[in-house]
Protein backbone atom coordinates (compact mmCIF):
# COMPACT_ATOMS: atom_id res chain seq x y z
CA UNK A 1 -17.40 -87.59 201.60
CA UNK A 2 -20.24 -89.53 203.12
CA UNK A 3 -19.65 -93.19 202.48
CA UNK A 4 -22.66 -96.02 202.04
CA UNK A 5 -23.39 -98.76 204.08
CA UNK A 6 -21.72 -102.31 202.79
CA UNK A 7 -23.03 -104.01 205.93
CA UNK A 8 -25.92 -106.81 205.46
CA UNK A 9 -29.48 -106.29 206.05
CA UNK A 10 -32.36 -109.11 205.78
CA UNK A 11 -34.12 -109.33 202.85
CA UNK A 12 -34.45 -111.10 199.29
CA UNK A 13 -31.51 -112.07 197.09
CA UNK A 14 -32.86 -109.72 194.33
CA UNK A 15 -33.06 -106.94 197.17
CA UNK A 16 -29.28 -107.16 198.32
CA UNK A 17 -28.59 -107.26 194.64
CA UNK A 18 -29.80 -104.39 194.22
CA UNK A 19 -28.29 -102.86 197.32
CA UNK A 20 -25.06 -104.13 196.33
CA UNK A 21 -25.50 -102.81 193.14
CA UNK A 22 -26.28 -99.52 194.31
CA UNK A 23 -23.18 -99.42 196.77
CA UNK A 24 -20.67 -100.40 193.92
CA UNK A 25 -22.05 -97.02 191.80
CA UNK A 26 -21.69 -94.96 195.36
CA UNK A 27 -18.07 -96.29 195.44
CA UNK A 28 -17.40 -95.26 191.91
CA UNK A 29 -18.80 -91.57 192.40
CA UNK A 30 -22.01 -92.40 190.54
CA UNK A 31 -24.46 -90.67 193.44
CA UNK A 32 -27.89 -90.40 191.29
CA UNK A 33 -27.46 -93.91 190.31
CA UNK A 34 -26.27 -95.02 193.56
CA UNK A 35 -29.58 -93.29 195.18
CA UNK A 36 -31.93 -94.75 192.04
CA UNK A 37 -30.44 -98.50 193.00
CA UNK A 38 -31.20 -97.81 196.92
CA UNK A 39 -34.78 -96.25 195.88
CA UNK A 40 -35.66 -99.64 194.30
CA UNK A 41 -34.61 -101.27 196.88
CA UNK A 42 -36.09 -99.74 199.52
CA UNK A 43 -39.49 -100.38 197.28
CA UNK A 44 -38.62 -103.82 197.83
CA UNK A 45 -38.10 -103.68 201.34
CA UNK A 46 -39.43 -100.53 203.15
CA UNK A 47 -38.34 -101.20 206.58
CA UNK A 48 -34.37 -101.47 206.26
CA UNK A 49 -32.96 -99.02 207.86
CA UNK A 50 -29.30 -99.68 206.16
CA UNK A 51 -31.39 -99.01 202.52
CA UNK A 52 -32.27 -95.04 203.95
CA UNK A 53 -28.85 -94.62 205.82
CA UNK A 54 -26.77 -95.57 202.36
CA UNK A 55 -30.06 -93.10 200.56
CA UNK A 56 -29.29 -90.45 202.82
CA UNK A 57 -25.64 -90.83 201.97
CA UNK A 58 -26.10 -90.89 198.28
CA UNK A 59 -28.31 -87.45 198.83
CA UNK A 60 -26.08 -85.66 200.91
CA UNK A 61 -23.17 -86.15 198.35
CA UNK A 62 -26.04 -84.79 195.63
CA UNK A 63 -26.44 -81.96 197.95
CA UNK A 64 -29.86 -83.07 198.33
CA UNK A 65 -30.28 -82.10 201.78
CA UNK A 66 -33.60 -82.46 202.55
CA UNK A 67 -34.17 -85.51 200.91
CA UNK A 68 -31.16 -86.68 202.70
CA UNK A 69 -32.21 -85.01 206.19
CA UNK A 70 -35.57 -87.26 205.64
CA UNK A 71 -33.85 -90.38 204.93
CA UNK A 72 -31.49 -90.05 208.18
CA UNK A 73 -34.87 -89.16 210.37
CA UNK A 74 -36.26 -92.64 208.82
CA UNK A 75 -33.18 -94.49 209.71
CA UNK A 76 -32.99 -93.65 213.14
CA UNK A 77 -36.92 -94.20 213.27
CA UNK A 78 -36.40 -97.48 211.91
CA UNK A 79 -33.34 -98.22 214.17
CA UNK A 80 -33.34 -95.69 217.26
CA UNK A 81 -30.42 -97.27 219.20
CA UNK A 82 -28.44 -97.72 216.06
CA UNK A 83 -25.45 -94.99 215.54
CA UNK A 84 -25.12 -94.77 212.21
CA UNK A 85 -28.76 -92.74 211.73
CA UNK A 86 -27.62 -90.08 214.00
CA UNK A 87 -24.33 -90.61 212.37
CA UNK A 88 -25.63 -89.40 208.69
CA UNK A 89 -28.21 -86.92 210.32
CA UNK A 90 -25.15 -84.84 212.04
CA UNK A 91 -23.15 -85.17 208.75
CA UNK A 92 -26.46 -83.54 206.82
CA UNK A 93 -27.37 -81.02 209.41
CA UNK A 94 -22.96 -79.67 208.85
CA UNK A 95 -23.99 -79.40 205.49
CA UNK A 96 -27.23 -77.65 206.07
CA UNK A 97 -24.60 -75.35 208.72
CA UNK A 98 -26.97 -75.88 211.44
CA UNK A 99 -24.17 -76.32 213.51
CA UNK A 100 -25.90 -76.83 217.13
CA UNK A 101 -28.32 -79.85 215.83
CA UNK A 102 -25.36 -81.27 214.27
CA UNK A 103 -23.26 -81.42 217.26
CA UNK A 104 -26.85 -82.81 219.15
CA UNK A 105 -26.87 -85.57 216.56
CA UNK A 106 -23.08 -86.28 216.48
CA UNK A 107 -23.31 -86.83 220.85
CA UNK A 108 -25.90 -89.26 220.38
CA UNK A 109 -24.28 -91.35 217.84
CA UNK A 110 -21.12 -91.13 220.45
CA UNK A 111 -23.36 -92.28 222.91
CA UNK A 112 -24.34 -95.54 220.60
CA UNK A 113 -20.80 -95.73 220.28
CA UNK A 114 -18.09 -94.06 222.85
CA UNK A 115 -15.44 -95.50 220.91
CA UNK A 116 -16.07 -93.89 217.44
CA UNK A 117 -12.99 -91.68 217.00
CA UNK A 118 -14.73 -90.50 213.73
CA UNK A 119 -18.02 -89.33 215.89
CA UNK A 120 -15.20 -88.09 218.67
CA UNK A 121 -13.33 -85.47 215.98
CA UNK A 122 -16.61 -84.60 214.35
CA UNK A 123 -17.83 -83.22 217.94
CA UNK A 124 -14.71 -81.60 218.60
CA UNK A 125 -15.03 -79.61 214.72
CA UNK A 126 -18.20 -78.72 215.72
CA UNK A 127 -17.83 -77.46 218.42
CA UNK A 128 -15.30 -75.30 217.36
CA UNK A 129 -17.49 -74.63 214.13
CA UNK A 130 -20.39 -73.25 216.32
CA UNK A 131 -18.25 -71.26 218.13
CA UNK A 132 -16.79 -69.60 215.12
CA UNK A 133 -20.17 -68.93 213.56
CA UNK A 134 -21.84 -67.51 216.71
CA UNK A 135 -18.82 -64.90 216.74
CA UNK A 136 -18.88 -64.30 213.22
CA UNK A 137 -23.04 -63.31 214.10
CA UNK A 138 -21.79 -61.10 216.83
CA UNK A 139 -19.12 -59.41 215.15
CA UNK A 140 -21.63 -59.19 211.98
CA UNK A 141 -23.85 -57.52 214.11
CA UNK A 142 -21.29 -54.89 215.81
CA UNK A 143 -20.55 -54.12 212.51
CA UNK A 144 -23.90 -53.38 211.22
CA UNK A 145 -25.20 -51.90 214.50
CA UNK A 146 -23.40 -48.86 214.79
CA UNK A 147 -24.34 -47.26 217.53
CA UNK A 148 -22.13 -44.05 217.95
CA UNK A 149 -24.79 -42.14 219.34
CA UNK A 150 -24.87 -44.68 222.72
CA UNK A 151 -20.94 -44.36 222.92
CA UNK A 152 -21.37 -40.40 222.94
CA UNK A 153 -24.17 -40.17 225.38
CA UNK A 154 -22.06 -38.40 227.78
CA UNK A 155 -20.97 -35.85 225.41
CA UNK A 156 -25.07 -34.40 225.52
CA UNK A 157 -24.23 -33.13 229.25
CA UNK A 158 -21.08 -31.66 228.77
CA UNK A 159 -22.09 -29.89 224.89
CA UNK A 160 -25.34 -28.59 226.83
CA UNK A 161 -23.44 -26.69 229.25
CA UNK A 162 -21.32 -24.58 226.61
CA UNK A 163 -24.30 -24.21 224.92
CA UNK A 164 -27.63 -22.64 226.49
CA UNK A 165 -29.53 -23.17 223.17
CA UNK A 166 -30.61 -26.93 222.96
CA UNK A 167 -31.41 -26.34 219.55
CA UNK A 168 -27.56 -25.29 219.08
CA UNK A 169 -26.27 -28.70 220.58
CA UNK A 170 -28.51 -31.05 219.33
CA UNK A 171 -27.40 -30.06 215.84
CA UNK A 172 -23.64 -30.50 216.75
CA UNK A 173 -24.16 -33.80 218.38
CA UNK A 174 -25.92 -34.80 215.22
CA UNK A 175 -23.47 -33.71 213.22
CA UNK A 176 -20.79 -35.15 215.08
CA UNK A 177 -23.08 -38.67 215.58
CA UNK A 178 -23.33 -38.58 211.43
CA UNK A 179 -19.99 -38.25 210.35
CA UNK A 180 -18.52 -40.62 212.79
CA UNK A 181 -20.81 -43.12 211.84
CA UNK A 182 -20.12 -42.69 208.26
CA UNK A 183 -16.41 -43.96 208.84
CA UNK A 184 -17.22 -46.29 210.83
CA UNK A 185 -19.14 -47.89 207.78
CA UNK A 186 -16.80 -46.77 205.33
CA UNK A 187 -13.81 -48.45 207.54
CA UNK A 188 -16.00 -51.47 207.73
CA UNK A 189 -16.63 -51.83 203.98
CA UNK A 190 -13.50 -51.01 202.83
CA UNK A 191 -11.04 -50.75 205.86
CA UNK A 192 -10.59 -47.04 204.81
CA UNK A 193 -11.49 -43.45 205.61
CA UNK A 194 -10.69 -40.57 203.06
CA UNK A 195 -9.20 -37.57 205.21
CA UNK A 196 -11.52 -34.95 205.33
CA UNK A 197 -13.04 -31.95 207.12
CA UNK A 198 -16.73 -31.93 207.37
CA UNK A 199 -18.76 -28.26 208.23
CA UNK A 200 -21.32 -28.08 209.50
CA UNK A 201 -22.68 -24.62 207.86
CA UNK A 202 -25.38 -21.87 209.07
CA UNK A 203 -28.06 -22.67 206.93
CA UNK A 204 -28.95 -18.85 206.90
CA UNK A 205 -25.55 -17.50 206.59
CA UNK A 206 -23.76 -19.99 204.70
CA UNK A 207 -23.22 -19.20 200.77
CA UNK A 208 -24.11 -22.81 199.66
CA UNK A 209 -22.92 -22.26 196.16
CA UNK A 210 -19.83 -21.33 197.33
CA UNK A 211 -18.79 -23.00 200.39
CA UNK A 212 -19.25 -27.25 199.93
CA UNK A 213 -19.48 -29.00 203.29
CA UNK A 214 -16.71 -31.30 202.73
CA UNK A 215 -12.77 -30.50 202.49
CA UNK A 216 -10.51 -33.38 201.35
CA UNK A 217 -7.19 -32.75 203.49
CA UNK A 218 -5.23 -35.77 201.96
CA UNK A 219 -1.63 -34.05 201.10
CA UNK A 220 -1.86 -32.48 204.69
CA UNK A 221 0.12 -34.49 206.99
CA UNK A 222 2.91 -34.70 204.39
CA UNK A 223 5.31 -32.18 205.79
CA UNK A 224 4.92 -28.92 208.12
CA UNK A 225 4.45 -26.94 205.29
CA UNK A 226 1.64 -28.77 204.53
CA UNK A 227 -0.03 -29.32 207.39
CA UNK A 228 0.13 -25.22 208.20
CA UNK A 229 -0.93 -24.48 205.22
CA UNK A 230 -3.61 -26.80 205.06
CA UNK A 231 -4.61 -25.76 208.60
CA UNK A 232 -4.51 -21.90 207.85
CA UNK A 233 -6.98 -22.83 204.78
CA UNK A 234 -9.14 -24.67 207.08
CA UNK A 235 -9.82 -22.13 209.57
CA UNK A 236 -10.24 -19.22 206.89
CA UNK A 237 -12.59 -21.77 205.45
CA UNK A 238 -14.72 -22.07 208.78
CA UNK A 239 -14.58 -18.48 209.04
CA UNK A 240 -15.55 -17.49 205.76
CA UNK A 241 -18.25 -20.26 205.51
CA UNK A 242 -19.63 -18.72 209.12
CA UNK A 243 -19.64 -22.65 210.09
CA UNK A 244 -21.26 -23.67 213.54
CA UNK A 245 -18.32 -26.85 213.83
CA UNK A 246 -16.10 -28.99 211.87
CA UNK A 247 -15.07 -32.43 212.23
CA UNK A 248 -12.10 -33.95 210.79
CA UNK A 249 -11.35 -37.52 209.91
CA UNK A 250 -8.29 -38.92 209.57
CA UNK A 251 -6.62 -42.23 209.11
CA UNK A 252 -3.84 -43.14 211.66
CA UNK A 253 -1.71 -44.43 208.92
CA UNK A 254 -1.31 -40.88 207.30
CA UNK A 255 -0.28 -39.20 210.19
CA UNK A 256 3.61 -38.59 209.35
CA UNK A 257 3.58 -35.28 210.58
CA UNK A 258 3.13 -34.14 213.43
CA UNK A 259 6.03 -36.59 214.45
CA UNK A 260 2.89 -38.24 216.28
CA UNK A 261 1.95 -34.70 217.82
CA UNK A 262 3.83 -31.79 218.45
CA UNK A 263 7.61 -34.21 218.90
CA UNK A 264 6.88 -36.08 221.86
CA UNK A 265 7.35 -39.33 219.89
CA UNK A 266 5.43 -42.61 219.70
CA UNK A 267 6.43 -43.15 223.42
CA UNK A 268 3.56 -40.95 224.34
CA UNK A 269 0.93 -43.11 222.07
CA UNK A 270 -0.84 -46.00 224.85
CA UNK A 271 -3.12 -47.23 222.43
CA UNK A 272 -1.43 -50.24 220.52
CA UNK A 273 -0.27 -50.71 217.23
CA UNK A 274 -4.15 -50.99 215.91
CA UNK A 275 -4.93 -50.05 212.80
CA UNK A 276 -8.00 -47.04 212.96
CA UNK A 277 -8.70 -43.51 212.17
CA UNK A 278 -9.52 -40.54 214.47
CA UNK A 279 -12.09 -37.74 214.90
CA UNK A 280 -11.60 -34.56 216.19
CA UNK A 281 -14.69 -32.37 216.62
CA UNK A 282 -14.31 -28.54 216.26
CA UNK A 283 -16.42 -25.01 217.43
CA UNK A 284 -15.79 -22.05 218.93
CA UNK A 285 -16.90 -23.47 222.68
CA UNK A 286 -16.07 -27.37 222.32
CA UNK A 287 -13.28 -29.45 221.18
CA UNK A 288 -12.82 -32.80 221.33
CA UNK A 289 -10.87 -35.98 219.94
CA UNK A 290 -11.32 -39.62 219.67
CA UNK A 291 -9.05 -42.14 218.27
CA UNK A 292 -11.36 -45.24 216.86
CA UNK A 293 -9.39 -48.64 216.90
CA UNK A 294 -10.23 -51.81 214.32
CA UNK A 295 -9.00 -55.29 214.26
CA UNK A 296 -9.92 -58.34 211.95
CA UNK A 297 -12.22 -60.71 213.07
CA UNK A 298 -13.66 -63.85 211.79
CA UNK A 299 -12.96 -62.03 208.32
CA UNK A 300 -14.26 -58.54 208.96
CA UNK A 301 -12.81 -55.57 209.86
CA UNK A 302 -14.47 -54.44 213.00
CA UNK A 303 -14.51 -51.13 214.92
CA UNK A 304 -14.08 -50.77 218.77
CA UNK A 305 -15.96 -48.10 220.17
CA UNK A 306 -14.60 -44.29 220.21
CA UNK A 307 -11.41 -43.85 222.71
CA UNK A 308 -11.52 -40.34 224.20
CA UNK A 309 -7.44 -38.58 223.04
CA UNK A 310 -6.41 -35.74 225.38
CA UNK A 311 -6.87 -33.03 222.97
CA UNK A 312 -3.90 -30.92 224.32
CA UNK A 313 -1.34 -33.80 223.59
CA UNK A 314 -2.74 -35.36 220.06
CA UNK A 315 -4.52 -32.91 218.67
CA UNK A 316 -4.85 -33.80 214.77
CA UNK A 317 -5.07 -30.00 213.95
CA UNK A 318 -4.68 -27.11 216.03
CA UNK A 319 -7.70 -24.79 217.01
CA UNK A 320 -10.02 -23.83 214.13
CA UNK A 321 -12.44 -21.58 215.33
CA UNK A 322 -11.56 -18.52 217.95
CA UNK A 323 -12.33 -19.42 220.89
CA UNK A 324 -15.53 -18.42 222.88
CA UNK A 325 -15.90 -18.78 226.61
CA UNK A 326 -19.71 -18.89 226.43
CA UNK A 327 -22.87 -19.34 224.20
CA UNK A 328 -25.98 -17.71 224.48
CA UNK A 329 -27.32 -18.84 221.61
């Protein structure tokens, strides 16, 4: 709580009345009175810098902030090599969470005063305080800015090669670019992904009435049972649908069976304990897997950028579409 200044300051006996008064209302919690008293003083006598500083005080306690802000600047204008201005200024401008001309104000007033061990911890919170909220802009940012597409970019090369038609490719990296970023933003709001397999269906062959482009898969990793049957489903489903890919989606934290991939044990896992999901991208000429890793920062749950799985060790599911050597189209 910002406290008011009981020290003297020149002036009339009806003046430092009135000051006084003021200050006995700021001790008792009375702020708008407090800040009336000081107003009439400073009427009385404009040019005292203690009458703003104990103002500004009053204000910043209101949550007046500007008014307060105003007050400080007229203090220190008043009294430039005094400490206390730059004192109330940084106090107001932590308020305000402009953290940076708070800790500017705070290291002049330490200057006025090196031995201020009140000045001396407010620097060091600051400090920390700016630090905090520049990370909590950056991590805001990661998690807004998905950019999946830049962490695939080397995919294009390698999906062009299988397949001759760059029509054919740029729809599966699309698809692929699209449904990972989807989790991603669904992990971010809710630090969850619902396990599914998306198709991507021929528009041309495709019965749309029949064949939705989403499969929920969530009793699938429950037992083997499960899991074949689920799989057999899956790739009658990509036959039947005459679907181009798939892409599945999968928390880690469901993934009981296989006993982490086909019994080799955790011992083969060398990504951490994180918490995350993976994606494993499906066609006839192209199959790939990615295990995407969160942690909690400053608050938010934040993605790290796709980790490339050797396929032939984790796969999440085992091949759904036959396998082609070649694509012409």
């Amino acid at each position: 709580m910002a406290e008011a200044e009981v020290g003297s300051g020149e002036g009339k006996p009806q003046e430092m009345s009135l000051k006084d008064k003021g200050n006995e209302f700021f001790k008792a919690g009375n702020y708008l009175k407090a800040a009336a008293l000081y107003t009439q003083a400073i009427k009385q006598d404009p040019s005292n810098p203690t009458l703003y500083s104990n103002r500004a005080a009053a204000f910043l306690n209101l949550v007046k902030l500007n008014k307060a802000l105003a007050d400080a600047e007229t203090t220190i204008t008043l009294k430039p090599q005094w400490e206390k201005g730059y004192f109330r200024k940084g106090c107001i401008l932590e308020a305000m969470e402009r953290y940076d001309d708070a800790l500017a104000a705070f290291q002049i007033a330490l200057q006025y005063n090196p031995q201020s061990a009140e000045v001396s911890r407010k620097i060091k919170r600051l400090s920390q305080l700016a630090k905090d909220k520049k990370r909590a802009q950056e991590v805001q940012n990661l998690r807004s800015n998905v950019d999946i597409a830049k962490s695939l970019e080397t995919l294009k090369s390698e999906m062009s090669e299988k397949y001759k038609s760059e029509d054919s490719w740029k729809a599966m990296f699309s698809f692929l670019v699209e449904t990972m970023e989807t989790a991603v933003k669904s992990w971010h709001e809710t630090s969850k992904v619902d396990p599914r397999v998306y198709f991507l269906l021929d528009k041309e062959k495709s019965q749309a009435d029949k064949y939705a482009p989403v499969v929920n898969i969530d009793k699938a990793f429950e037992s083997p049972h499960t899991h074949s049957s689920c799989f057999s489903f899956l790739r009658q489903y990509a036959e039947d649908s005459f679907s181009r890919a798939a892409c599945l989606v999968a928390p880690k934290s469901i993934i009981a069976y296989p006993q982490v991939w086909k019994g080799q044990g955790s011992r083969k896992w060398k990504h951490g304990q994180h918490d995350g999901f993976f994606v494993q991208f499906e066609s006839p000429l192209f199959r790939k897997l990615w295990f995407i890793s969160s942690s909690n920062e400053m608050g938010n749950t934040l993605c790290r950028d796709p980790e490339v799985l050797d396929i032939g060790a984790h796969e999440v599911l085992p091949r759904l579409f036959k396998e082609k050597l070649s694509s012409s189209s």
